[in-house]
C-alpha atoms as a PDB file:
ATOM      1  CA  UNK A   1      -8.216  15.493  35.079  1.00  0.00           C
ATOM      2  CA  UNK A   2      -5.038  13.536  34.296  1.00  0.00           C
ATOM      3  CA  UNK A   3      -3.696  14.032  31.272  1.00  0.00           C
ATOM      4  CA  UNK A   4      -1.473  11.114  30.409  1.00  0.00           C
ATOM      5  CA  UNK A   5      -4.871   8.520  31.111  1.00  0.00           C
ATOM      6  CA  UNK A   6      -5.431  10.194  27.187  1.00  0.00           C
ATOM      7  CA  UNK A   7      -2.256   9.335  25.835  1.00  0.00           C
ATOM      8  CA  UNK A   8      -2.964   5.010  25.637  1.00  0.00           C
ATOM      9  CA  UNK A   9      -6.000   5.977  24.219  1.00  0.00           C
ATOM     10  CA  UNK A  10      -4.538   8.135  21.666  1.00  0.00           C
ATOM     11  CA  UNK A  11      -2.082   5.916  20.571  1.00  0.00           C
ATOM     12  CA  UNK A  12      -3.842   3.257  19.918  1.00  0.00           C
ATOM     13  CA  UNK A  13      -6.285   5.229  17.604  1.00  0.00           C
ATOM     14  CA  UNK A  14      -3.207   6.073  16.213  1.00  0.00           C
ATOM     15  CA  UNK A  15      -1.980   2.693  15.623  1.00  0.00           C
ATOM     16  CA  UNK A  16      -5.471   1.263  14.442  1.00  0.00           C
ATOM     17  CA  UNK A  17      -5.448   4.021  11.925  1.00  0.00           C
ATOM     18  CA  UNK A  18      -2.531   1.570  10.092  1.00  0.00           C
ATOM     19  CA  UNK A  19      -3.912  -1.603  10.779  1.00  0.00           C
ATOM     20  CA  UNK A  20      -5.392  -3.916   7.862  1.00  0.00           C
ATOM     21  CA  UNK A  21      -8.910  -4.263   7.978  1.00  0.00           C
ATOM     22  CA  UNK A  22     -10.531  -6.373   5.781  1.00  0.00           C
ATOM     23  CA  UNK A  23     -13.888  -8.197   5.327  1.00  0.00           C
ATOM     24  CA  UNK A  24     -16.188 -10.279   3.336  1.00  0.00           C
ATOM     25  CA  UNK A  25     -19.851 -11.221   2.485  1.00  0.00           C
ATOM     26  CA  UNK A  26     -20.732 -14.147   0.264  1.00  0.00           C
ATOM     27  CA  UNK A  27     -23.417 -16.711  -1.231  1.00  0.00           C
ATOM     28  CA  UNK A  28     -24.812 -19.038   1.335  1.00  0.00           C
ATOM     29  CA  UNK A  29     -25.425 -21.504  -0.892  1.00  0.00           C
ATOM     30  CA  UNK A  30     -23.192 -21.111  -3.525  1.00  0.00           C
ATOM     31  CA  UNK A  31     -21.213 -24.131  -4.334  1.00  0.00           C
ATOM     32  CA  UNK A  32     -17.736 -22.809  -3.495  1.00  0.00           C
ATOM     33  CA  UNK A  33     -15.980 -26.710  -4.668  1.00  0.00           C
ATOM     34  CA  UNK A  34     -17.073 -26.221  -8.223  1.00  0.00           C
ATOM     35  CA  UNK A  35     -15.154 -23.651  -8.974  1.00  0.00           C
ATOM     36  CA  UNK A  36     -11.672 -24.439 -10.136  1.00  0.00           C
ATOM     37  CA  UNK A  37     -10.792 -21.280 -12.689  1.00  0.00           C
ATOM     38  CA  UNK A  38     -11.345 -17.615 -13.366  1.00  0.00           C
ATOM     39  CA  UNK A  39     -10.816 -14.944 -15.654  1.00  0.00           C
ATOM     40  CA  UNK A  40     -10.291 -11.283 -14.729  1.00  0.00           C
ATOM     41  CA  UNK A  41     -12.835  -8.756 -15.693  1.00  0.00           C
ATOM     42  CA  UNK A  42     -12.989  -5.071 -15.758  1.00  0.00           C
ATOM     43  CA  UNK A  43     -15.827  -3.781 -13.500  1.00  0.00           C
ATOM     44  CA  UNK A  44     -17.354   0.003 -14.665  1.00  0.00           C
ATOM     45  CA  UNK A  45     -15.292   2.374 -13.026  1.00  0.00           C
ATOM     46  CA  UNK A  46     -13.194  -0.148 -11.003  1.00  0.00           C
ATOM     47  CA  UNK A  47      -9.936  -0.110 -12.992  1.00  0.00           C
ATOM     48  CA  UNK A  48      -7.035   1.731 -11.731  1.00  0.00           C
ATOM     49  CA  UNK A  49      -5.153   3.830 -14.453  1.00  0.00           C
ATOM     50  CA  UNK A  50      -2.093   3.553 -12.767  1.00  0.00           C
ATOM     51  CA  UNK A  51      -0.810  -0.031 -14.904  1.00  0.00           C
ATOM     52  CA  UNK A  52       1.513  -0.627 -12.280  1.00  0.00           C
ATOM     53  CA  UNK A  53      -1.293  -0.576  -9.370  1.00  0.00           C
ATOM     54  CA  UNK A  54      -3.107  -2.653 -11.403  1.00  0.00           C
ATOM     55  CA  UNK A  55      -1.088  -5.235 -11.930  1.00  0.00           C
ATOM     56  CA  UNK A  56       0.315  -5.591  -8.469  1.00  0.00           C
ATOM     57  CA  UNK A  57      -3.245  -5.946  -7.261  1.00  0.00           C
ATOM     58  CA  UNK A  58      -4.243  -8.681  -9.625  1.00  0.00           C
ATOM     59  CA  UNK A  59      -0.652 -10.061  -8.835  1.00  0.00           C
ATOM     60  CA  UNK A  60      -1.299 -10.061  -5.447  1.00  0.00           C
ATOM     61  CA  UNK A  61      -4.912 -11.524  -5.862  1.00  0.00           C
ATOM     62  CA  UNK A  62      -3.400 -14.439  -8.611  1.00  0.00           C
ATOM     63  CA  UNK A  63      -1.415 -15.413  -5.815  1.00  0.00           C
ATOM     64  CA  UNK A  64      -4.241 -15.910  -3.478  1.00  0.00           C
ATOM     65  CA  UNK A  65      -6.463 -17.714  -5.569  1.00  0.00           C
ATOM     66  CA  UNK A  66      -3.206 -20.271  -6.937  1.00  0.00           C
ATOM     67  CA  UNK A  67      -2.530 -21.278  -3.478  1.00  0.00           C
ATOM     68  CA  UNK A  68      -6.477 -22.227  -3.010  1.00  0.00           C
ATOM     69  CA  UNK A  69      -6.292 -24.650  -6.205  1.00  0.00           C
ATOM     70  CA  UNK A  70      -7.468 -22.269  -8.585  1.00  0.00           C
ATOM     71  CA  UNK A  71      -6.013 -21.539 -12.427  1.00  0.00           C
ATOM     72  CA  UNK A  72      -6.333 -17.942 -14.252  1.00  0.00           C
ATOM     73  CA  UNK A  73      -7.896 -18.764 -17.235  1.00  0.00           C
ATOM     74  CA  UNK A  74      -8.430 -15.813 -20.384  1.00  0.00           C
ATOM     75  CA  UNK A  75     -11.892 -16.964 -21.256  1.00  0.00           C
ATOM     76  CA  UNK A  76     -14.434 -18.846 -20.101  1.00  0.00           C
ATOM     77  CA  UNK A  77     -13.730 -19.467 -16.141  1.00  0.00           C
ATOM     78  CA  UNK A  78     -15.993 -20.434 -13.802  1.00  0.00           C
ATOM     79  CA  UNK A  79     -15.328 -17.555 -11.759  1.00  0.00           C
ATOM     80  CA  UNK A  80     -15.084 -13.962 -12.907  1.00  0.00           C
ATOM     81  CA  UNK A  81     -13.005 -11.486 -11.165  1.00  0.00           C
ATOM     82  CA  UNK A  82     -13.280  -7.681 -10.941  1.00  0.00           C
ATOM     83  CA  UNK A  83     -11.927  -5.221  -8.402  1.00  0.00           C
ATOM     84  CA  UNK A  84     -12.175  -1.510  -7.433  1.00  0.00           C
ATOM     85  CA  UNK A  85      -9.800  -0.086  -5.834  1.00  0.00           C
ATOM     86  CA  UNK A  86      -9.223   3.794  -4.602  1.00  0.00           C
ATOM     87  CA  UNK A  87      -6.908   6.244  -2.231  1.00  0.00           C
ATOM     88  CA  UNK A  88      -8.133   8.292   0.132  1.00  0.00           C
ATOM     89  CA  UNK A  89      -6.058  11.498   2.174  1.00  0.00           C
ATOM     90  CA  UNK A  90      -7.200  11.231   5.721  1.00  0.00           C
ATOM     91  CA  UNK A  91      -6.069  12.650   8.908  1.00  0.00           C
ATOM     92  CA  UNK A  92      -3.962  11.155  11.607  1.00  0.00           C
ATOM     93  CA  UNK A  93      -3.416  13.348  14.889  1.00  0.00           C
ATOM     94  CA  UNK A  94      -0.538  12.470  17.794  1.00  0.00           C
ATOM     95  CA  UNK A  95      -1.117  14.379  20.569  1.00  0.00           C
ATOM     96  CA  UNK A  96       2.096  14.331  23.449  1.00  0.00           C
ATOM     97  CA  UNK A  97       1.661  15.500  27.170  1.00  0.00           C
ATOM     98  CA  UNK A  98       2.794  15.887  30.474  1.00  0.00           C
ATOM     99  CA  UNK A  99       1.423  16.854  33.545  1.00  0.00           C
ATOM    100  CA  UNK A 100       2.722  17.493  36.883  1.00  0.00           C
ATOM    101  CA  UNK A 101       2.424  15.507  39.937  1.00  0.00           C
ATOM    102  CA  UNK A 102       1.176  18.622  41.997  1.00  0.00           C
ATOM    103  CA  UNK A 103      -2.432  19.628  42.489  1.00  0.00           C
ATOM    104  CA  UNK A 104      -2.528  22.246  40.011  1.00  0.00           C
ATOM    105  CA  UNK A 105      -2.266  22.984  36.286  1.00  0.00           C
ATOM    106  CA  UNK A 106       0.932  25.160  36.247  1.00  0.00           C
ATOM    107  CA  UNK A 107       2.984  22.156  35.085  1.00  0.00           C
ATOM    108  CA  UNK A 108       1.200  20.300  32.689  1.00  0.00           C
ATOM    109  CA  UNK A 109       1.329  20.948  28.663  1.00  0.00           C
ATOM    110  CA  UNK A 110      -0.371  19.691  25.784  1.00  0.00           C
ATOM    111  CA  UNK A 111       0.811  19.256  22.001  1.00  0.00           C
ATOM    112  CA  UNK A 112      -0.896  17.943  18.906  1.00  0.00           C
ATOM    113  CA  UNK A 113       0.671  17.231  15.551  1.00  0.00           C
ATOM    114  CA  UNK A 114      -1.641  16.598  12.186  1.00  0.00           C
ATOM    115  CA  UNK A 115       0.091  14.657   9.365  1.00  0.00           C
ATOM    116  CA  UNK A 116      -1.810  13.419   6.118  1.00  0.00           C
ATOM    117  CA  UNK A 117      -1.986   9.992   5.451  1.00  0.00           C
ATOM    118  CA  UNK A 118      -3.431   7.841   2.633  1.00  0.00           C
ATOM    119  CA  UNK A 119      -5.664   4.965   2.904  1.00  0.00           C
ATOM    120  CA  UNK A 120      -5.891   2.122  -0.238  1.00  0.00           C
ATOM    121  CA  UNK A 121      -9.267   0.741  -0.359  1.00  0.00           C
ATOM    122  CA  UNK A 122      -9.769  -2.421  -2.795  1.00  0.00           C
ATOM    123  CA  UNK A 123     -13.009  -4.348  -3.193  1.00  0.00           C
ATOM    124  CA  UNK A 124     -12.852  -7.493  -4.850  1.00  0.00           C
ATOM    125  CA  UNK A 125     -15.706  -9.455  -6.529  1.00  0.00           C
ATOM    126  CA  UNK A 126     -16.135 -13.210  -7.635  1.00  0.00           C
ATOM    127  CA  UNK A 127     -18.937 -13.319  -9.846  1.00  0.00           C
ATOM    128  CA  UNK A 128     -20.008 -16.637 -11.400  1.00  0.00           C
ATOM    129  CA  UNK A 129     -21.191 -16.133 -15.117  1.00  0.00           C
ATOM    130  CA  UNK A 130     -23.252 -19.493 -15.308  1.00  0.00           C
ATOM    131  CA  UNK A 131     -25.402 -18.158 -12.230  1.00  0.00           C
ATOM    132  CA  UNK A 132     -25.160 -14.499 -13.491  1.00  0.00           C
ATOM    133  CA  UNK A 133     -24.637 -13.519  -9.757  1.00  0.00           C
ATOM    134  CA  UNK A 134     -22.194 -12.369  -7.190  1.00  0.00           C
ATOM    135  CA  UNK A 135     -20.994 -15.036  -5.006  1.00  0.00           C
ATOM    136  CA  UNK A 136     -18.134 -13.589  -2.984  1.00  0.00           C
ATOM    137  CA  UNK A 137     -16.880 -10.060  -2.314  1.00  0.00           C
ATOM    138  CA  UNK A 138     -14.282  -9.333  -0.204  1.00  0.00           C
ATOM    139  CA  UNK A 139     -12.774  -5.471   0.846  1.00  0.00           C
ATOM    140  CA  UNK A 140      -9.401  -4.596   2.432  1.00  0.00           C
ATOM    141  CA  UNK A 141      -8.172  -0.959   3.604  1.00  0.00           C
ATOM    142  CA  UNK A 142      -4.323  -0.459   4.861  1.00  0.00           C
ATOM    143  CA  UNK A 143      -2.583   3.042   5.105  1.00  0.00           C
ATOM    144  CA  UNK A 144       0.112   3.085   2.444  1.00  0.00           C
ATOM    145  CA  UNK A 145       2.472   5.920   0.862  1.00  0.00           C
ATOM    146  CA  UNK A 146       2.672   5.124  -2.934  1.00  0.00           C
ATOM    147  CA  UNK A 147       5.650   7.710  -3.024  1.00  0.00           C
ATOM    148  CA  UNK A 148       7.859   5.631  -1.178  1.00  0.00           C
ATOM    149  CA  UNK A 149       9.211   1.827  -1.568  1.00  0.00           C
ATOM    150  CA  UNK A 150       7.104   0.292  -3.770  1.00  0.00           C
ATOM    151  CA  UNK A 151       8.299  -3.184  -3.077  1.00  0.00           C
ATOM    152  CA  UNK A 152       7.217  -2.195   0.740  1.00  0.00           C
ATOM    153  CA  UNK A 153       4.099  -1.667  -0.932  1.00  0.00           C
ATOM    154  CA  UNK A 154       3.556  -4.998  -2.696  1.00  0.00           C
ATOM    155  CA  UNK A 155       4.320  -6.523   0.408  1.00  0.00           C
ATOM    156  CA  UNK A 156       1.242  -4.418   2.781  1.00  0.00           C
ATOM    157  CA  UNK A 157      -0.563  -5.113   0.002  1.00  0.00           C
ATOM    158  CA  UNK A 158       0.160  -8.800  -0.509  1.00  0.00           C
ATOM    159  CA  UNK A 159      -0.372  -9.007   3.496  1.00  0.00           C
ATOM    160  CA  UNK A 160      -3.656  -7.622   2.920  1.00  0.00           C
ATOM    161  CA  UNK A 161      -5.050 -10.448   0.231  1.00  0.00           C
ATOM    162  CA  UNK A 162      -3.392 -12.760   2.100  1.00  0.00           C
ATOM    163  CA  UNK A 163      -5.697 -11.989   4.982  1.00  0.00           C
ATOM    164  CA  UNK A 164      -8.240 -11.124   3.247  1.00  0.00           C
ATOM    165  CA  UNK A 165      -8.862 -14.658   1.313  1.00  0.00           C
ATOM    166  CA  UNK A 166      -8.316 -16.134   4.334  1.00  0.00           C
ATOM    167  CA  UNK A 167     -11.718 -16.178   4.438  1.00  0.00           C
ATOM    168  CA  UNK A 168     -11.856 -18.047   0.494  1.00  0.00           C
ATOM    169  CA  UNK A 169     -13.414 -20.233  -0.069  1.00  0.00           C
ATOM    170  CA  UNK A 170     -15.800 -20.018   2.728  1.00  0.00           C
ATOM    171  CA  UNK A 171     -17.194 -23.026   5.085  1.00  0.00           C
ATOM    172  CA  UNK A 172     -19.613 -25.302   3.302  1.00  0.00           C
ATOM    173  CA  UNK A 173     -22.075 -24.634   5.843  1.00  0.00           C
ATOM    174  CA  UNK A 174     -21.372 -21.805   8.025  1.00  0.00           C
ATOM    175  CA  UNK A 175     -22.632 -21.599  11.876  1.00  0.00           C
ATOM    176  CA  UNK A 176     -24.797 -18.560  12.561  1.00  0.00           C
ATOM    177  CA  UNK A 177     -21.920 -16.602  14.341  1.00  0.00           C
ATOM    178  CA  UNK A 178     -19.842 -17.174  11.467  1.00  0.00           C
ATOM    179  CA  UNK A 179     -22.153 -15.168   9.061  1.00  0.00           C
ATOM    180  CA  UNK A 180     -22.079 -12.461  11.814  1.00  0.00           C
ATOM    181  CA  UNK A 181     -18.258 -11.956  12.250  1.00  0.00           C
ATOM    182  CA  UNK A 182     -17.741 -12.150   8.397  1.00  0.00           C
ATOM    183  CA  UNK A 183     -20.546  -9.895   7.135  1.00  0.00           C
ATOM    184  CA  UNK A 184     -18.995  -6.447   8.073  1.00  0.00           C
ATOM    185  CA  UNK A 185     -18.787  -3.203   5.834  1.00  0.00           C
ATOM    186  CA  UNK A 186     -15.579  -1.913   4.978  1.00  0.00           C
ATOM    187  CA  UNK A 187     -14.472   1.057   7.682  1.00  0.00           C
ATOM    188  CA  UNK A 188     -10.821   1.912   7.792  1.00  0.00           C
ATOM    189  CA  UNK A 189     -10.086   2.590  11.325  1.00  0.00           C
END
């Protein structure tokens, strides 16, 4: 068995592991034009203690929403906004090979390395208060290392709304395949 055929495969696992992934379920018939401010909320158990997290995430998220035409409002906006967010430790594992050209397996070697890496999760929800029901929720995951550059941070994780309200406000009347690619659950490669 050759060897090296694992190594592409490998790598990209590797590579997918720091990839943003992000996706997104909303209200079919929510009126998505109606809505022109919001207010953030605190959702039960969704608030980061970490001040600084917090406020780069709704920075990141007030960003979003201002370039779609919407206005943060402290009371009373037609949209609500709450968010969880949490890091995970997972595993990332890089193996490196060679093998030789020969028929047998004198020459060939293997070698694996572990390393820990973290993975931010953040769910956000748009709730609207006169309905008194969600209408858009929308997850991201990205590898990150909150003891390093925390402007490098800001910036994965401004990347990550960025792409992730792509998808905001959603088409006024979506095809059927469009409901299938943007209805997926949140799995961090």
């Amino acid at each position: 068995m050759n060897w090296l055929i694992f190594i592409p495969v490998i790598l990209i696992t590797f590579v997918s592991a720091y990839a943003q992934d992000v996706h997104y379920n909303y209200e079919s018939g929510a009126n998505f034009a109606k809505y022109r401010t919001y207010q953030w909320v605190d959702l039960p158990d969704g608030a980061l203690t970490d001040r600084v997290i917090d406020q780069a995430i709704q920075r990141a998220v007030d960003e979003q929403l201002e370039q779609k035409g919407l206005t943060r409002v402290e009371k009373d906006g037609d949209l609500q906004i709450g968010y969880q967010a949490v890091v995970n430790e997972g595993m990332s594992m890089t193996f490196l090979g060679t093998e030789s050209l020969g028929w047998s397996w004198g020459d060939a070697y293997m070698q694996g390395e572990t390393t820990t890496i973290s993975v931010g999760m953040v769910w956000i929800d748009l709730y609207d208060p006169a309905k008194k029901q969600l209408v858009w929720r929308g997850d991201a995951c990205k590898a990150v290392d909150l003891r390093k550059n925390p402007e490098k941070n800001y910036k994965n994780l401004h990347k990550a709304m960025a792409k992730l309200f792509g998808n905001y406000p959603p088409p006024p009347n979506p095809s059927v395949s469009e409901l299938h690619e943007s209805r997926g659950i949140c799995r961090c490669s």
